[in-house]
Protein backbone atom coordinates (compact mmCIF):
# COMPACT_ATOMS: atom_id res chain seq x y z
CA UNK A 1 93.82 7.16 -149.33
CA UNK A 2 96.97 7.40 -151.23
CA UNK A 3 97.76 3.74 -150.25
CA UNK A 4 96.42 0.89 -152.44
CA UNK A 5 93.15 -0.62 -150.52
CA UNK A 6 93.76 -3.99 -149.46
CA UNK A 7 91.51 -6.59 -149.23
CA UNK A 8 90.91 -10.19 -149.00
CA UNK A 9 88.40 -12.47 -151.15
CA UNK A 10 88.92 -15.31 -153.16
CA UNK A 11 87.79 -16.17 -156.83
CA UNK A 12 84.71 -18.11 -155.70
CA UNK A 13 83.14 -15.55 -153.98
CA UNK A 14 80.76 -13.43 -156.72
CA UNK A 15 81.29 -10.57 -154.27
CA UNK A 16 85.09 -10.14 -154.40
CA UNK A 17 84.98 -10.99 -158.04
CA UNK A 18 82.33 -7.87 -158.10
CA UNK A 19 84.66 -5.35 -156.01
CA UNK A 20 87.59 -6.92 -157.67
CA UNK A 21 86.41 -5.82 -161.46
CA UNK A 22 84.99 -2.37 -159.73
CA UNK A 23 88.69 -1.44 -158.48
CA UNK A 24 89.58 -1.93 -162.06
CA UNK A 25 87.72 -0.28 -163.95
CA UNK A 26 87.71 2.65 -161.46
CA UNK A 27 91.14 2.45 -161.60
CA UNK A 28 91.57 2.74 -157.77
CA UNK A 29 95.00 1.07 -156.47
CA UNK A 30 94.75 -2.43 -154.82
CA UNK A 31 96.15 -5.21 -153.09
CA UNK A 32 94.41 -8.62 -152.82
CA UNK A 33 95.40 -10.56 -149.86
CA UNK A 34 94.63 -14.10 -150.05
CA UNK A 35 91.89 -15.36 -147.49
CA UNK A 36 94.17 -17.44 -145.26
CA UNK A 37 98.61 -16.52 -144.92
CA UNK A 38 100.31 -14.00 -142.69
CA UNK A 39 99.82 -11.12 -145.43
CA UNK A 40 96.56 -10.95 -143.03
CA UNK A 41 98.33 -10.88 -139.26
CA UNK A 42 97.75 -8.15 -137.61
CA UNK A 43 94.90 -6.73 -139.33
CA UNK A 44 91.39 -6.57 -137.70
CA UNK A 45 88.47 -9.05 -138.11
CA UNK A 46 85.08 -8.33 -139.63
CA UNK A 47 81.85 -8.94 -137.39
CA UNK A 48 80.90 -11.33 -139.95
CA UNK A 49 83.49 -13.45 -141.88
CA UNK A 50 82.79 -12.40 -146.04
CA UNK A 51 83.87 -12.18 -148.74
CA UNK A 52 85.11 -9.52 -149.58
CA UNK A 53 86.92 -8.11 -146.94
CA UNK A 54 88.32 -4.77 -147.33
CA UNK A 55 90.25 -3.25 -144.77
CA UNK A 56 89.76 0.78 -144.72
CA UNK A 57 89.74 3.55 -141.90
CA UNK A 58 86.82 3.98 -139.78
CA UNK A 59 85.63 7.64 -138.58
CA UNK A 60 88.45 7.78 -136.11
CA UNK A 61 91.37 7.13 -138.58
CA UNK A 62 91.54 3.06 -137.57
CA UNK A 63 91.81 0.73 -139.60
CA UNK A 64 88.60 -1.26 -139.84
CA UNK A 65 87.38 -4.49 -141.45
CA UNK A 66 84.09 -3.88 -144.18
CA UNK A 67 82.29 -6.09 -145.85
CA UNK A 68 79.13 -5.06 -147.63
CA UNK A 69 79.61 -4.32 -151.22
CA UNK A 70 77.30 -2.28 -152.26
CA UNK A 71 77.91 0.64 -149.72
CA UNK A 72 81.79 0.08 -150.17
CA UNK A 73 80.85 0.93 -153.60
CA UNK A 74 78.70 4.42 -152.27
CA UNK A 75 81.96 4.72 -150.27
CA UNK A 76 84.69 4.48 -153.11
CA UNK A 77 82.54 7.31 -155.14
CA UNK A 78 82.49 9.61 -152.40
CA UNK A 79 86.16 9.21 -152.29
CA UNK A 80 87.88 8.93 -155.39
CA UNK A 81 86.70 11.20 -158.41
CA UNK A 82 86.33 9.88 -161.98
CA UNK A 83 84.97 6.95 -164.19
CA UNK A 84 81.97 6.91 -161.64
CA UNK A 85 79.39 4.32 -161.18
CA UNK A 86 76.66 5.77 -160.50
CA UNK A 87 74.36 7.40 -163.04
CA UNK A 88 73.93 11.56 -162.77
CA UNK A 89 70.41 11.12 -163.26
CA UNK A 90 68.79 10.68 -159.70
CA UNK A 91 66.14 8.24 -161.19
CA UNK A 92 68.34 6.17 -163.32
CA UNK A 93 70.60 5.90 -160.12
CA UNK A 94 67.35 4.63 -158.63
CA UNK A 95 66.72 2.17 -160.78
CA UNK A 96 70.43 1.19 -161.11
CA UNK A 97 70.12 0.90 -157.09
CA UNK A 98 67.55 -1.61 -157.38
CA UNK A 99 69.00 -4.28 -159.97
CA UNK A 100 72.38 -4.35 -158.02
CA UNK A 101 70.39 -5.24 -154.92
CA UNK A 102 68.43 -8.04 -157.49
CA UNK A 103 71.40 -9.25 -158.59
CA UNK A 104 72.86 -9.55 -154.88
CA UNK A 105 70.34 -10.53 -153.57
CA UNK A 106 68.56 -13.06 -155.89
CA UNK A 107 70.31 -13.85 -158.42
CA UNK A 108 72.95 -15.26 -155.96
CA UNK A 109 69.70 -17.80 -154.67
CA UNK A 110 70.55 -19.15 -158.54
CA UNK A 111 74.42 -19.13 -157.89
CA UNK A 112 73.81 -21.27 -154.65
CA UNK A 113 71.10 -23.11 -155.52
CA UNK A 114 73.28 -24.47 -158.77
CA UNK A 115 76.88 -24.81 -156.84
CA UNK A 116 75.09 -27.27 -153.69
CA UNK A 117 72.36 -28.88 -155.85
CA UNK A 118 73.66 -30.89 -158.68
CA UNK A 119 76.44 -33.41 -157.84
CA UNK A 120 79.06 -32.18 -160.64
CA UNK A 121 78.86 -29.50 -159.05
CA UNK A 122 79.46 -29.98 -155.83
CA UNK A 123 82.06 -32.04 -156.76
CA UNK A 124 84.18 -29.31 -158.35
CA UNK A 125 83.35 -26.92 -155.30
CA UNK A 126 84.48 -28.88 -152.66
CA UNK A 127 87.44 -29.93 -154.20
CA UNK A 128 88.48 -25.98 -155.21
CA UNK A 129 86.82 -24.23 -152.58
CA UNK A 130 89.43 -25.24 -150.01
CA UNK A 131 92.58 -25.27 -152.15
CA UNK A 132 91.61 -20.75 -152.10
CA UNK A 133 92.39 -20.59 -148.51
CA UNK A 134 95.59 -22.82 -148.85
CA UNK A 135 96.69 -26.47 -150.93
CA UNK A 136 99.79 -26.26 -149.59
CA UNK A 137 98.71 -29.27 -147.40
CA UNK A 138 97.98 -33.32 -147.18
CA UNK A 139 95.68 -34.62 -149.77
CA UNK A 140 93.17 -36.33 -146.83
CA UNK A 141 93.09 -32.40 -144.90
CA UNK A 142 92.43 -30.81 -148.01
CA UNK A 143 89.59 -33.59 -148.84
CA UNK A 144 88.41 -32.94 -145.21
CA UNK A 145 88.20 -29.25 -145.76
CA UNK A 146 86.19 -30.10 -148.85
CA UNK A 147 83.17 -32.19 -147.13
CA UNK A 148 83.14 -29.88 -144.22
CA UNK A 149 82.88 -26.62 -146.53
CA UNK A 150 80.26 -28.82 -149.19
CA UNK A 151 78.02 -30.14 -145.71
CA UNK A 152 77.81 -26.37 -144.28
CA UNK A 153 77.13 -24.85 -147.44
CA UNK A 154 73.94 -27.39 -148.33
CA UNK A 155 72.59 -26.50 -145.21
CA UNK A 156 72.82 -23.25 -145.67
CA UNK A 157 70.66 -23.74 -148.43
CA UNK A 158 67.29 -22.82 -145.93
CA UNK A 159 68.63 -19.20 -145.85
CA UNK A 160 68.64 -18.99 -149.77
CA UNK A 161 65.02 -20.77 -150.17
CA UNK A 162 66.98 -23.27 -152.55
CA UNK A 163 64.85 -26.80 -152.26
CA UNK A 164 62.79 -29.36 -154.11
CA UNK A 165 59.79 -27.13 -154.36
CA UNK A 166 61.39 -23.99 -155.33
CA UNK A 167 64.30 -24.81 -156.99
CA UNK A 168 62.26 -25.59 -160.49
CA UNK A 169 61.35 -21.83 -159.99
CA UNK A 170 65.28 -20.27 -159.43
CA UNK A 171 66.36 -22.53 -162.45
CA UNK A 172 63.35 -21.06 -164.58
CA UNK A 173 63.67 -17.75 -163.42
CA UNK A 174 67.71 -17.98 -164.04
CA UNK A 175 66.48 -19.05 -167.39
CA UNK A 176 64.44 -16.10 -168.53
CA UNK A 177 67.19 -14.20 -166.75
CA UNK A 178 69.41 -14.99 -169.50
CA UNK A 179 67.34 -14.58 -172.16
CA UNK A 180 66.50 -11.12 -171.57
CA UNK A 181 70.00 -10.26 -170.91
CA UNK A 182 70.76 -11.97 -174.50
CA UNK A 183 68.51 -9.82 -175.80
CA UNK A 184 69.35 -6.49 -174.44
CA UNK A 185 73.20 -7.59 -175.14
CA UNK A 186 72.05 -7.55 -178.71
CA UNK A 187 71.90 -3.75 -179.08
CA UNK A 188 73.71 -2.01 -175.55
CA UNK A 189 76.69 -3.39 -174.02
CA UNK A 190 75.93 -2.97 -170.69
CA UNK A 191 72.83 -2.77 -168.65
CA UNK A 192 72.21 1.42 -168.15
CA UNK A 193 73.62 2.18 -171.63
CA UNK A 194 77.16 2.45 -172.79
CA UNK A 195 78.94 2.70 -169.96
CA UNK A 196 79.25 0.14 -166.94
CA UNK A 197 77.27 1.17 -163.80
CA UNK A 198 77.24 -0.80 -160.29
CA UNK A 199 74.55 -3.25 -161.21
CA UNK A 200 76.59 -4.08 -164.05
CA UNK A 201 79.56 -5.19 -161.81
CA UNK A 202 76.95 -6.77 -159.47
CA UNK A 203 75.52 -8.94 -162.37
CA UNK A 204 79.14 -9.63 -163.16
CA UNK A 205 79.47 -11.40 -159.88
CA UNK A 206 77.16 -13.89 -159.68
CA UNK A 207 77.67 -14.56 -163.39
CA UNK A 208 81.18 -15.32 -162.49
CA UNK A 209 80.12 -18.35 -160.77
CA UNK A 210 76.81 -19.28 -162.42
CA UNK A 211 78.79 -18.67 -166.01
CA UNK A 212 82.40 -19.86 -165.45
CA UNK A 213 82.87 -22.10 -162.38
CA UNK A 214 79.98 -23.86 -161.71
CA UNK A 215 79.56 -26.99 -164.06
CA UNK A 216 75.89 -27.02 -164.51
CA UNK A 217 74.67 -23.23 -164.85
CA UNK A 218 77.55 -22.87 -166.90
CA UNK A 219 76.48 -25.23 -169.71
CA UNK A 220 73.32 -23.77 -169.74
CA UNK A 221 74.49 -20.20 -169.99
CA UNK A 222 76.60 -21.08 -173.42
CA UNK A 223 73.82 -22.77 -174.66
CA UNK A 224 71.31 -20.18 -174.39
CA UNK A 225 72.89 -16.66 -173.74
CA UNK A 226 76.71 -16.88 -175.89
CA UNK A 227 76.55 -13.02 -175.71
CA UNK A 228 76.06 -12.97 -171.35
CA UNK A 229 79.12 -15.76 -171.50
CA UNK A 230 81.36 -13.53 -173.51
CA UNK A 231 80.21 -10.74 -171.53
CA UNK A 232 81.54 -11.89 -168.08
CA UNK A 233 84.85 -12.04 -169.84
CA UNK A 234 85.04 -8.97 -170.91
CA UNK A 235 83.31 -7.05 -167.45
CA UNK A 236 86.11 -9.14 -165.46
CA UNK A 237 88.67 -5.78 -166.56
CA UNK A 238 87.13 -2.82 -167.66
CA UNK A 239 89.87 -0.46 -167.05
CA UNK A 240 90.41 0.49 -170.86
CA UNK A 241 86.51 1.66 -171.29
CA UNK A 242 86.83 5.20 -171.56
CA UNK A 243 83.05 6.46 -170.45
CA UNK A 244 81.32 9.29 -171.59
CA UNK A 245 78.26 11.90 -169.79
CA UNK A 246 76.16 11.10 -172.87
CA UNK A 247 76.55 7.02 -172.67
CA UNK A 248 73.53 6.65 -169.79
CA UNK A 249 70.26 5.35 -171.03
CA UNK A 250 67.53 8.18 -170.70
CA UNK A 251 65.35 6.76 -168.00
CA UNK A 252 62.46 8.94 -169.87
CA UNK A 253 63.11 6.48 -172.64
CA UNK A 254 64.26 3.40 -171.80
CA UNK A 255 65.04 0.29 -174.23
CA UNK A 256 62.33 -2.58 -174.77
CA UNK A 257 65.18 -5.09 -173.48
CA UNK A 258 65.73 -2.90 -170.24
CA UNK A 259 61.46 -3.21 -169.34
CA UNK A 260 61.91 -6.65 -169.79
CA UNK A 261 64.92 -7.72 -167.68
CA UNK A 262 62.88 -5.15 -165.05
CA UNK A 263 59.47 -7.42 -165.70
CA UNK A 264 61.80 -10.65 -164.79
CA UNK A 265 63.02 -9.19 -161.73
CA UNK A 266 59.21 -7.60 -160.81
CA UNK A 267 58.02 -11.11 -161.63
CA UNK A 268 59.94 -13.24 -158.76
CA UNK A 269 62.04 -10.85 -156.78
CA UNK A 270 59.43 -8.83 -154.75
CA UNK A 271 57.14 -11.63 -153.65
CA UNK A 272 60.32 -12.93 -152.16
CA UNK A 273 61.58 -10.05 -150.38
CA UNK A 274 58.22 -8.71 -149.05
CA UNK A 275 57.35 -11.73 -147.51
CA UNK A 276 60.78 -12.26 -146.03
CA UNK A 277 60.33 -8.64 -144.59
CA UNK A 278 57.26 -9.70 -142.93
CA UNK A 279 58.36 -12.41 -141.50
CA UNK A 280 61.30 -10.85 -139.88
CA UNK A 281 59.19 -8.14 -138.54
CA UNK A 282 56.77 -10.72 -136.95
CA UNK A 283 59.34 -13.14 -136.06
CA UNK A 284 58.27 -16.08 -137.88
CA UNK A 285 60.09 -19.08 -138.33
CA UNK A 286 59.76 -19.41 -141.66
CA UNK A 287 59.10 -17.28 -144.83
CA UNK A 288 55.85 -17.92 -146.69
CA UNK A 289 55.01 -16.61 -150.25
CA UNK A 290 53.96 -17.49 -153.72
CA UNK A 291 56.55 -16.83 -156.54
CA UNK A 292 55.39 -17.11 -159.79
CA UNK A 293 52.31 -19.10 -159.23
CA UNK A 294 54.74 -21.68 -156.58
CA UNK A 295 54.85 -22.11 -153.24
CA UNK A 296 58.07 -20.46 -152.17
CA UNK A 297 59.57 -21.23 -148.36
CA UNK A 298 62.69 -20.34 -146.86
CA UNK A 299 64.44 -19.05 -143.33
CA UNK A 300 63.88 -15.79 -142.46
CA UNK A 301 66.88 -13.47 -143.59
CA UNK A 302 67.34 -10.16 -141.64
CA UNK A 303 69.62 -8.44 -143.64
CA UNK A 304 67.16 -8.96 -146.88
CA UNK A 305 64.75 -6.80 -144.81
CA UNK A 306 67.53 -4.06 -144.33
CA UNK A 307 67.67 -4.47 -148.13
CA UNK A 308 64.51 -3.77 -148.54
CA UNK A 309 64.22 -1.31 -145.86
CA UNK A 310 67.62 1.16 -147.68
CA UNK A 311 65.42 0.96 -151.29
CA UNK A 312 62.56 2.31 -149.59
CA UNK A 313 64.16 5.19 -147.98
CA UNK A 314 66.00 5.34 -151.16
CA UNK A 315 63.18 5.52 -153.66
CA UNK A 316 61.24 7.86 -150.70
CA UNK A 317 64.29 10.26 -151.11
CA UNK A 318 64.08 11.17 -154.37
CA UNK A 319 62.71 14.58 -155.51
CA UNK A 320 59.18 14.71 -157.17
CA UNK A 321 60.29 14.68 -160.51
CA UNK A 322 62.42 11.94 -160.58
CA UNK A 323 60.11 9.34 -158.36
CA UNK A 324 57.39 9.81 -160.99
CA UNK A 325 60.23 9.05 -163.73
CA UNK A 326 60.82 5.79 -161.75
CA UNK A 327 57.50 5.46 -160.84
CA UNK A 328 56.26 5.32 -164.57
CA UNK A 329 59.10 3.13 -165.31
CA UNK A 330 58.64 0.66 -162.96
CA UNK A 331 54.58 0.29 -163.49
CA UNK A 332 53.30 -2.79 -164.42
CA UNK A 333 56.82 -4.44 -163.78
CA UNK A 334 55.98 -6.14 -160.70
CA UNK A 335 58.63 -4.07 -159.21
CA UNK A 336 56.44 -1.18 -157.78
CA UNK A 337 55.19 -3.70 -155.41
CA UNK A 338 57.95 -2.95 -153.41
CA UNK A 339 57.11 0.65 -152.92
CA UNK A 340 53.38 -0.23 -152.51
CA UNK A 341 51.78 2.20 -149.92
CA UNK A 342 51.42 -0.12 -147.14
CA UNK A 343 53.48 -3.02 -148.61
């Protein structure tokens, strides 16, 4: 693709601020279209509106409309050599795998719970929100746009599990989040070592929201975790990081502050997604588990279970070797529930 990629996204979407800040630092050439204007006529429409959108040639040579950032990601690697994501080591690739998908996949429950919870800030997201897919209009439409965006997006809230029962337990678990990331920011400056890998940029994301845009996760970040504030900064353009072979973690040797962020996410992230993949396979109604000693409820979510479902097959393809490396690293984490023989 000797053309820059184009895509679409806005800056309150942790997704396109993810892809955005993975473009850069792979130093692949890009144009960002605005979400709403006639740079977008004429080009095709995804199944599902999100956010990203990037518009790149299906197996036939057409141009087609992708959204899903982690295999756009898998995609880019395949196709453009250099500064590459994605550990060498098969097991650290594993286990780099698995916190993108925590970080996409629950630490955005903290991102949403936050923006449609508190009233500062949903204040400041329905008045922005709109203004990304065009201001250039009356002050009552734009207002308009802002309670019909702030109304759908609270009840969305079902699908993320955010309400008055569980939302004590995102808050504490986006708490201890930050600590351990503190920590580990105390001695490596990014999460695999010394050079960025995809979870890094996935991290990145969400913290762009729960770290610089939303009012009340924001505060709390700078109170608690200075280092993770300065951090999302810095990931926004890493362009200038020149990595190195020799700057991965060895996964046969891991840092203290690495076990622990993995013990935070074994603590409230596989309850969560087991039980939603149980419910979607029986067709419940609702999702029914216990997450860190709460009662946790929520709507089913089928593409969670496909989640689940890819780091199965993913952890089942390794070689010997390297599943036992991940396998020792991941036990007593809570994580190696996931991969629980009948699980």
């Amino acid at each position: 693709m000797k053309d820059p990629i184009a895509l679409s996204g806005a800056p309150g979407s942790p997704y396109t601020r993810k892809m955005l800040a993975v473009l850069r630092y792979r130093r692949i050439p890009y144009r960002f279209l605005p979400p709403s204007g006639p740079a977008l006529a004429g080009l095709p429409q995804p199944k599902v509106s999100l956010l990203p959108t990037f518009y790149l040639p299906d197996e036939n040579g057409e141009l087609a409309a992708v959204t899903d950032s982690s295999p756009i990601i898998r995609r880019l690697e395949r196709e453009h050599e250099g500064r590459s994501l994605i550990p060498s080591d098969p097991a650290l690739a594993f286990i780099d795998e698995l916190i993108e998908d925590y970080a996409d996949e629950w630490l955005t429950k903290a991102m949403f719970h936050y923006r449609w919870s508190y009233e500062a800030d949903i204040a400041k997201a329905a008045a922005m929100l709109p203004c990304w897919r065009g201001f250039c209009i009356p002050d009552e439409d734009l207002a308009e746009r802002g309670r019909m965006v702030a109304d759908r997006q609270i009840g969305r809230l079902r699908y993320v599990g955010s309400n008055a029962v569980t939302g004590p337990v995102i808050e504490a678990s986006y708490r201890r989040f930050l600590i351990a990331f503190e920590d580990h920011l105390r001695h490596w400056p990014y999460l695999l070592g010394a050079r960025p890998a995809a979870c890094d940029f996935a991290v990145f994301g969400q913290l762009t929201q729960l770290a610089e845009f939303d009012p009340t996760p924001t505060a709390l970040t700078l109170q608690i975790a200075p280092r993770v504030s300065a951090w999302v900064g810095l990931m926004e353009d890493q362009s200038g990081v020149e990595p190195g072979e020799d700057d991965w973690i060895s996964v046969a040797d891991p840092p203290p502050t690495l076990m622990a962020l993995l013990a935070e996410i074994g603590r409230v992230y596989p309850p969560v997604m087991l039980a939603n993949a149980a419910a979607v396979m029986a067709g419940a109604d609702e999702v029914q588990a216990r997450v860190d000693g709460q009662a946790w409820t929520q709507q089913p979510f089928p593409y969670q279970a496909k989640c689940l479902r890819w780091l199965r097959a993913a952890h089942g393809g390794l070689g010997e070797a390297e599943r036992a490396h991940v396998d020792r690293l991941l036990a007593g984490s809570g994580c190696e529930a996931l991969f629980a023989a009948g699980a």
